[in-house]
Protein backbone atom coordinates (compact mmCIF):
# COMPACT_ATOMS: atom_id res chain seq x y z
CA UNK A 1 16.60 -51.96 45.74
CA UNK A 2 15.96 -48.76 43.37
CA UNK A 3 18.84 -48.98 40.31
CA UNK A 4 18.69 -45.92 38.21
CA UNK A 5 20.82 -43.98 35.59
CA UNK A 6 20.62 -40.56 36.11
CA UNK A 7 23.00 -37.07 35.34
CA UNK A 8 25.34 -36.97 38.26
CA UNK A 9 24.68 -34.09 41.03
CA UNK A 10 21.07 -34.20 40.07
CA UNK A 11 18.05 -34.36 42.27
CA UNK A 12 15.79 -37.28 42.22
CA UNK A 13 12.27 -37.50 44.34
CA UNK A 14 11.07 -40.96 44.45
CA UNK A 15 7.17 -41.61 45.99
CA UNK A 16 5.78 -44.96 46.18
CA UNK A 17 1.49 -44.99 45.70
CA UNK A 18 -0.92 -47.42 46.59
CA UNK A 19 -3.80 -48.26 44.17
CA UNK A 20 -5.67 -45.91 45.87
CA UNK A 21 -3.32 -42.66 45.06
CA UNK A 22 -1.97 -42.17 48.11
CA UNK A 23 1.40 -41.94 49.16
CA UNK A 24 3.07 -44.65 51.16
CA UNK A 25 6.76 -43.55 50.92
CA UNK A 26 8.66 -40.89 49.93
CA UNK A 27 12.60 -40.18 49.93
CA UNK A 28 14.35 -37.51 47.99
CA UNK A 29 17.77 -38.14 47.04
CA UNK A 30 21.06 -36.64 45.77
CA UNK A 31 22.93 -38.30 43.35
CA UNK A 32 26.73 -37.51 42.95
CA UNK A 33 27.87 -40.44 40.57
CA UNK A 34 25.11 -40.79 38.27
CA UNK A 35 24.14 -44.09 39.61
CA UNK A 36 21.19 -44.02 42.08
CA UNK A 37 20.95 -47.11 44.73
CA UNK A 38 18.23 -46.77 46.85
CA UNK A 39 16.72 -49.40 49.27
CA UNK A 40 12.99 -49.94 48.77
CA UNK A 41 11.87 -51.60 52.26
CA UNK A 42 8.32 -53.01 51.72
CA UNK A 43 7.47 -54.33 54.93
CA UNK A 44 5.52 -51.54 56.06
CA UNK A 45 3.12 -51.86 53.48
CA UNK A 46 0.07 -54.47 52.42
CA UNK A 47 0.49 -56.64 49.73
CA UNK A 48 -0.69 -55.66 46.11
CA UNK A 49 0.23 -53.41 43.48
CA UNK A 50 2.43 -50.03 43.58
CA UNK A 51 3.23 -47.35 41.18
CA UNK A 52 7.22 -46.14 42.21
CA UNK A 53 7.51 -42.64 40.75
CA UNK A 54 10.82 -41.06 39.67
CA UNK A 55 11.04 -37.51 39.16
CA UNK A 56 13.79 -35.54 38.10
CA UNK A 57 14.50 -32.08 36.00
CA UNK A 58 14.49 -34.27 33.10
CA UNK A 59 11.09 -35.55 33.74
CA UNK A 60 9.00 -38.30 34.81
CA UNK A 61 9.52 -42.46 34.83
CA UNK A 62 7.00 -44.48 36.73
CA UNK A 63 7.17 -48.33 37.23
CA UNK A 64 4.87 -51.16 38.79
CA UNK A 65 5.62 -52.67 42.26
CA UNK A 66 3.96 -55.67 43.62
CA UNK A 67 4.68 -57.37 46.83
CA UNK A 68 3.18 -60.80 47.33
């Protein structure tokens, strides 16, 4: 599960990468609270290591996935 606090009504794009740079999922979403729950089903993907990318107006957060 994605947890993030963002401004409410604003636009969030969300792409999962493998090590190799390419993109293995991507979901833009809407959020109207300010609180963004997304589900992040893995099981379509290898094991290893991820980069999850956030991007909003505001900018840029990336984080490290790993499923074992």
């Amino acid at each position: 599960m994605i947890t993030a606090q963002v401004k409410a009504g604003t636009e969030v794009d969300l792409t999962l990468v493998n090590a190799a740079g390419q993109e293995v999922w991507k979901r833009t979403i809407a959020s109207s609270t300010g609180i963004l729950r997304e589900p992040l089903d893995l099981s379509h993907v290898d094991q290893g290591v991820y980069m999850l990318r956030m991007r909003t107006a505001d900018g840029v957060a990336t984080c490290r996935v790993v499923k074992r």
